[in-house]
Every structure is written in C-alpha cells, then in structure tokens.
N, C-alpha and C. Protein backbone atom coordinates (compact mmCIF):
# COMPACT_ATOMS: atom_id res chain seq x y z
N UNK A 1 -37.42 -2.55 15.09
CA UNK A 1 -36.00 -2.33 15.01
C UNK A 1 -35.75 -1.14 14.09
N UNK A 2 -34.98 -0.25 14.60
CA UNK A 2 -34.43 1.34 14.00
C UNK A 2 -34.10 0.93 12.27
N UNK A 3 -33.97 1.23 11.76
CA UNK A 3 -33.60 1.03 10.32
C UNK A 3 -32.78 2.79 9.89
N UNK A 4 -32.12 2.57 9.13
CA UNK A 4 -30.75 3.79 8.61
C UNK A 4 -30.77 3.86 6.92
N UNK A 5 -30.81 5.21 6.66
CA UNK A 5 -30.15 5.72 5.15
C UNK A 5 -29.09 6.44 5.37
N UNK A 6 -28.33 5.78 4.74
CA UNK A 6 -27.12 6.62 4.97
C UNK A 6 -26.83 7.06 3.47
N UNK A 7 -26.87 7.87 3.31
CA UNK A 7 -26.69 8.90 1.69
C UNK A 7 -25.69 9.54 1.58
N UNK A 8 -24.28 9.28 0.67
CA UNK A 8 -23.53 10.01 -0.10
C UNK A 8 -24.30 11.10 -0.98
N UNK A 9 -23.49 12.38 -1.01
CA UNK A 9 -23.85 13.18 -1.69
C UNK A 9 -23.26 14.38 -2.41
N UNK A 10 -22.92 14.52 -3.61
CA UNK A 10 -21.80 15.96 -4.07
C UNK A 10 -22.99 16.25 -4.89
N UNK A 11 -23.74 17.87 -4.55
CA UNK A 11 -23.95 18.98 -5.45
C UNK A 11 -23.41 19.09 -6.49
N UNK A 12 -24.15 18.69 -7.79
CA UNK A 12 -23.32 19.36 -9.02
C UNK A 12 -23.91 20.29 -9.69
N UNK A 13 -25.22 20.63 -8.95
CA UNK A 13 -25.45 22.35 -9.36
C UNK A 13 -26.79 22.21 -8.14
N UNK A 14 -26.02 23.14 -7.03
CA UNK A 14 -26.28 24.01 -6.16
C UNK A 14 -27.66 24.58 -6.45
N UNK A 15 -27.72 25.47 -6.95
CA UNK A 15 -29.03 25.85 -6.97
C UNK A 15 -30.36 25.27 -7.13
N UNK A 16 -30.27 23.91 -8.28
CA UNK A 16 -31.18 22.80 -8.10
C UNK A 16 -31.07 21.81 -7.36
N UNK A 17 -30.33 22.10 -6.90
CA UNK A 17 -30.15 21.00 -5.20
C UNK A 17 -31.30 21.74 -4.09
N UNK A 18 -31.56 22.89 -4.44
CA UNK A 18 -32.28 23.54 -3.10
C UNK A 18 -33.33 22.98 -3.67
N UNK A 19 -34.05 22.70 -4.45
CA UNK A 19 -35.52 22.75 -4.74
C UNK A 19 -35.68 20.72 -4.07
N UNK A 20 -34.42 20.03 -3.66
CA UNK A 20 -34.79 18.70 -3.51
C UNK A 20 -34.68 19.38 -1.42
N UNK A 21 -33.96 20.10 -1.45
CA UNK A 21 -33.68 20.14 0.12
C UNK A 21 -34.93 20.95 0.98
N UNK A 22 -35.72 21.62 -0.06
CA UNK A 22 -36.99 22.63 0.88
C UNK A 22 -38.19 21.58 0.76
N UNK A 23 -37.60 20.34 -0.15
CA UNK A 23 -38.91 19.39 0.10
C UNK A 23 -38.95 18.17 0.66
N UNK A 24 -37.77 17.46 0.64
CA UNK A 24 -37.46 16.19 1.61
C UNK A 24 -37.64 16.25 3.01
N UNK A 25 -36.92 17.49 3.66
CA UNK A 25 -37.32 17.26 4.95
C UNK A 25 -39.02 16.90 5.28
N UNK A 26 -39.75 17.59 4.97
CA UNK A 26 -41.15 17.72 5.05
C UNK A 26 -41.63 16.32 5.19
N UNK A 27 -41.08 15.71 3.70
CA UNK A 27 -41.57 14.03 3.87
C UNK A 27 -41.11 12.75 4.83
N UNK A 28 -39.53 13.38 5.30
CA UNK A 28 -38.96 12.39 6.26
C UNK A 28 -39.62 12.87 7.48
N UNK A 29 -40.30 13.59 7.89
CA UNK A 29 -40.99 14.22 9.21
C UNK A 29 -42.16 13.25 9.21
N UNK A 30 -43.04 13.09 7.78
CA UNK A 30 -44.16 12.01 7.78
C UNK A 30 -44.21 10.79 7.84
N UNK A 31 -42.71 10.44 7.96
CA UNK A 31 -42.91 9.05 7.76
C UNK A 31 -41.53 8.79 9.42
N UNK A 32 -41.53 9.70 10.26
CA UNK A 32 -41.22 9.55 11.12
C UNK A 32 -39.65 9.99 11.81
N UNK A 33 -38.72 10.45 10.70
CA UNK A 33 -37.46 10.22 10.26
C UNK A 33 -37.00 10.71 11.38
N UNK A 34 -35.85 10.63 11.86
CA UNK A 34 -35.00 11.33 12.50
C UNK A 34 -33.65 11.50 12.10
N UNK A 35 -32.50 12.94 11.62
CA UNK A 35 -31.39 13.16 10.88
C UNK A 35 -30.65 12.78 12.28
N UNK A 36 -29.67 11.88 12.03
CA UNK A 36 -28.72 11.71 12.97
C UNK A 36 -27.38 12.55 12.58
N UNK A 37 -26.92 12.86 11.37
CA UNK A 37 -26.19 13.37 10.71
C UNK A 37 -26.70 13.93 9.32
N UNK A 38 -26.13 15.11 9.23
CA UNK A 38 -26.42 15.58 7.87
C UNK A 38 -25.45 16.67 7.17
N UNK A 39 -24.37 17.00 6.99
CA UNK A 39 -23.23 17.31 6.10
C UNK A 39 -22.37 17.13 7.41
N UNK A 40 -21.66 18.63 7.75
CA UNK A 40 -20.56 18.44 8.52
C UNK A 40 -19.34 18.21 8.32
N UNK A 41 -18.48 17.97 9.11
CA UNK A 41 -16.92 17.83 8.78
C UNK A 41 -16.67 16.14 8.80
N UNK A 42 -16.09 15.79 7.47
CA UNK A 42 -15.99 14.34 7.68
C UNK A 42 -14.63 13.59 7.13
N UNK A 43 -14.27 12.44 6.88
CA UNK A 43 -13.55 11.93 6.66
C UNK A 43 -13.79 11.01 5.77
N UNK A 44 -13.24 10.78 4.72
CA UNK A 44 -13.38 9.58 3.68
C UNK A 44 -11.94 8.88 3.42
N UNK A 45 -11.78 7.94 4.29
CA UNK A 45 -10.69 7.06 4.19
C UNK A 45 -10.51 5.71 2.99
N UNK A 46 -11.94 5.72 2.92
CA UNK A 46 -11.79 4.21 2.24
C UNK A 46 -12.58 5.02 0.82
N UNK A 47 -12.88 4.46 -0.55
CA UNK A 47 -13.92 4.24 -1.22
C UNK A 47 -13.83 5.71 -1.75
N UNK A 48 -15.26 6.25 -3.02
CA UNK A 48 -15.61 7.35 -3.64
C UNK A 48 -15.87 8.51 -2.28
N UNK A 49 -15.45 9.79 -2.31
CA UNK A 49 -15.85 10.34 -1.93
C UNK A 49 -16.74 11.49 -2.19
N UNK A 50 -17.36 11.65 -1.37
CA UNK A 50 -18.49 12.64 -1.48
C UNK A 50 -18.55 13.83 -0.74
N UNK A 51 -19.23 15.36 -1.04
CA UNK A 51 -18.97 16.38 -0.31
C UNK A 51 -19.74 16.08 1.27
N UNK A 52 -21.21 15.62 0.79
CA UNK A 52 -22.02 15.50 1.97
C UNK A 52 -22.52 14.16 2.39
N UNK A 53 -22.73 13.84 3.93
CA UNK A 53 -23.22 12.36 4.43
C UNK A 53 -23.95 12.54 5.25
N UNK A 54 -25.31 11.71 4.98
CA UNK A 54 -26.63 12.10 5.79
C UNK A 54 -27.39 10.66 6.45
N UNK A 55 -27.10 10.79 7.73
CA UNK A 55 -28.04 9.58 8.28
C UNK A 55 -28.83 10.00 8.42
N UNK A 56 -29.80 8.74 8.49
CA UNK A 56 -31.55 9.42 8.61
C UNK A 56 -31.87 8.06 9.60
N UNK A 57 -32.43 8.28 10.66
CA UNK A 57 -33.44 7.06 11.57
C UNK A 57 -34.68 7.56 10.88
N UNK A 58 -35.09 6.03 11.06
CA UNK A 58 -36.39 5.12 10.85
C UNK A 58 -37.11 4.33 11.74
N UNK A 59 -38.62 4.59 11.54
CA UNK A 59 -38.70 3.31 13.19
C UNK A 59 -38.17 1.66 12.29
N UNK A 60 -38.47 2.12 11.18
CA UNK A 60 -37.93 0.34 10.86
C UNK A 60 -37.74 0.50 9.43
N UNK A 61 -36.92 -0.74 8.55
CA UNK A 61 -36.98 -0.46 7.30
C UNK A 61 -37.98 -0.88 6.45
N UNK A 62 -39.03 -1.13 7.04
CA UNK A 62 -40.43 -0.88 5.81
C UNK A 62 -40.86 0.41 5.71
N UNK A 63 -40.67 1.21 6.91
CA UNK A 63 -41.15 2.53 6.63
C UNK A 63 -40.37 3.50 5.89
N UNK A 64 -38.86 3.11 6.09
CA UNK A 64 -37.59 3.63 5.09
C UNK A 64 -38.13 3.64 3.65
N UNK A 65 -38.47 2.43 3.35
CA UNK A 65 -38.57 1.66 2.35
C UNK A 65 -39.94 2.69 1.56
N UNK A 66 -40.73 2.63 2.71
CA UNK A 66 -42.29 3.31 1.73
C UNK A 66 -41.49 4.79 1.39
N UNK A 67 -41.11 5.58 2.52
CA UNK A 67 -40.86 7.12 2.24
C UNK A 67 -40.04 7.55 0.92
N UNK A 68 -39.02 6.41 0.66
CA UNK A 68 -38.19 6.14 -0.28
C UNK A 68 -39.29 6.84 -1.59
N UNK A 69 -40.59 5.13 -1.44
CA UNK A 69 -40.85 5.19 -2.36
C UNK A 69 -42.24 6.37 -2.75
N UNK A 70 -42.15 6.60 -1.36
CA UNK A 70 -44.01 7.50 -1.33
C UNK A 70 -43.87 8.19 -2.65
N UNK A 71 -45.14 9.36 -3.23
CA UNK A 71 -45.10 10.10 -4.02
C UNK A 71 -44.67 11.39 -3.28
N UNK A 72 -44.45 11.77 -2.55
CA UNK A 72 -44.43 12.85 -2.06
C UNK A 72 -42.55 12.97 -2.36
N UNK A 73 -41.82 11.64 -2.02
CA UNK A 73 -40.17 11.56 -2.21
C UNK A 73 -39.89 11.48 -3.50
N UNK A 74 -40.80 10.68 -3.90
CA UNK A 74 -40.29 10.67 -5.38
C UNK A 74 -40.57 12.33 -6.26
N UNK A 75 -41.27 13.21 -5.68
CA UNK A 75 -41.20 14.82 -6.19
C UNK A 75 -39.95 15.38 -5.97
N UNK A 76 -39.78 15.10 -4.62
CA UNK A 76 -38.13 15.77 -4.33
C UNK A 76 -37.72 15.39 -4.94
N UNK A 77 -37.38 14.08 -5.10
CA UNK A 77 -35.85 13.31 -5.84
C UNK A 77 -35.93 13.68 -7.47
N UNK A 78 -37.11 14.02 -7.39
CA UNK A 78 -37.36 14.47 -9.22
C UNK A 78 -36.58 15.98 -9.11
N UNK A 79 -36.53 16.61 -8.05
CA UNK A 79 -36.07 17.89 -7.96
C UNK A 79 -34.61 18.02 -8.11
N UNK A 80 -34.06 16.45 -6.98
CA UNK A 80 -32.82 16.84 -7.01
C UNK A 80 -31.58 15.97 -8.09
N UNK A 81 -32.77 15.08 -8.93
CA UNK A 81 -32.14 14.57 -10.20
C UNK A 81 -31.27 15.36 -11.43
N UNK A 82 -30.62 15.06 -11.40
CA UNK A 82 -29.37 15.86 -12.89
C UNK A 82 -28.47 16.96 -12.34
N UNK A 83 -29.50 17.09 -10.67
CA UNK A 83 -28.33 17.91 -9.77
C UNK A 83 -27.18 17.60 -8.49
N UNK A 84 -27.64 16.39 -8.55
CA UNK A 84 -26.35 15.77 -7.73
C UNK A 84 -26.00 13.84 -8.12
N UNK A 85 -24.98 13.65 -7.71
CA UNK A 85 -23.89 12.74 -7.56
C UNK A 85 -24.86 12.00 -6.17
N UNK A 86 -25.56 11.25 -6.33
CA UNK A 86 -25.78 10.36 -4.60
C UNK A 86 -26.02 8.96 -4.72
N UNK A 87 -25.95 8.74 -3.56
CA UNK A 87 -25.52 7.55 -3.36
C UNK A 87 -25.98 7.00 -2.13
N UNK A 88 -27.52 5.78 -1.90
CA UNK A 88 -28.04 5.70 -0.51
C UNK A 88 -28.11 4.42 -0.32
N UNK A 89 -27.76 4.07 0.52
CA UNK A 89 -27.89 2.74 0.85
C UNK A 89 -29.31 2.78 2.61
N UNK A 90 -29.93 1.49 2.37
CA UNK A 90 -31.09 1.35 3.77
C UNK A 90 -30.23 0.37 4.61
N UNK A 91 -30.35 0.34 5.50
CA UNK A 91 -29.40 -0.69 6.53
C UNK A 91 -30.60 -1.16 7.99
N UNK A 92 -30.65 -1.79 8.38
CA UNK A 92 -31.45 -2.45 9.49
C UNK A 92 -30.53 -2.24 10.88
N UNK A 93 -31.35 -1.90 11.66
CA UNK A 93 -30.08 -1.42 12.72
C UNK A 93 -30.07 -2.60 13.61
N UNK A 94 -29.37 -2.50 15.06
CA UNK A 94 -29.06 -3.51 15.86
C UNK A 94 -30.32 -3.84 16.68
C-alpha cells in the first residue's frame, strides 16, 4: 500500500535551503519516491501556512519511514536545519 509525506515548508534563509534541496532528491530516488507535488500555486484555507507543499509517494510507509531515517536524509536535513520552518507528516494511503 502507497504511503505519503506531505511536508509544509517556508525558507527562512534561501540560500541554505539549497544545500538540503541538491541532496534530498538523490535519496528519495533510492528509496523509491515519487514527487506528486512540490511547491506551486496553492491555497491555505484552514491552519499555519506555509510558502511550499510537497507530496512525496512511497511504495509503503516502512520505506517512508527508513528514508526519513537513512543516513544519507538525515545529511540533507542537517543541511536544511536553522534554514527553514517545516512541517511533515507520513500518511498510509488507500
């Protein structure tokens, strides 16, 4: 069963945001990912809003779950720490 990250996200300094974005993709490719969405024009009706919203497919959420935690994600996310506002939730699909 498909499994979903869906990630809130506001840049709060741009330039160290690139050093998390030239390395995540790489790792969601290894662990299978597919971007269903990733910024774009959006709407925030309800709740905090955020500049950017990024779905990601999964073949399932254990594999969500490892990429999350691989070492290879946890480098990015070290990249894109103290530079953005995010916010991810994993979801199990239908």
């Amino acid at each position: 069963m498909p499994a979903y990250w869906i990630a809130h996200v506001t840049a709060t300094d741009p330039a160290r945001y690139k050093g998390y974005q030239s390395l995540a993709p790489e790792v969601f490719a290894r662990f299978g990912a597919r971007f269903l969405a990733r910024g774009g024009a959006s709407d925030c009706p309800e709740g905090a809003e955020f500049d950017r919203h990024v779905v990601i497919e999964f073949p399932d959420l254990a594999t969500a779950r490892a990429c999350y935690m691989s070492p290879e994600y946890q480098a990015a996310k070290a990249q894109r720490d103290g530079a953005a506002e995010v916010m991810i939730t994993m979801v199990e699909g239908l």
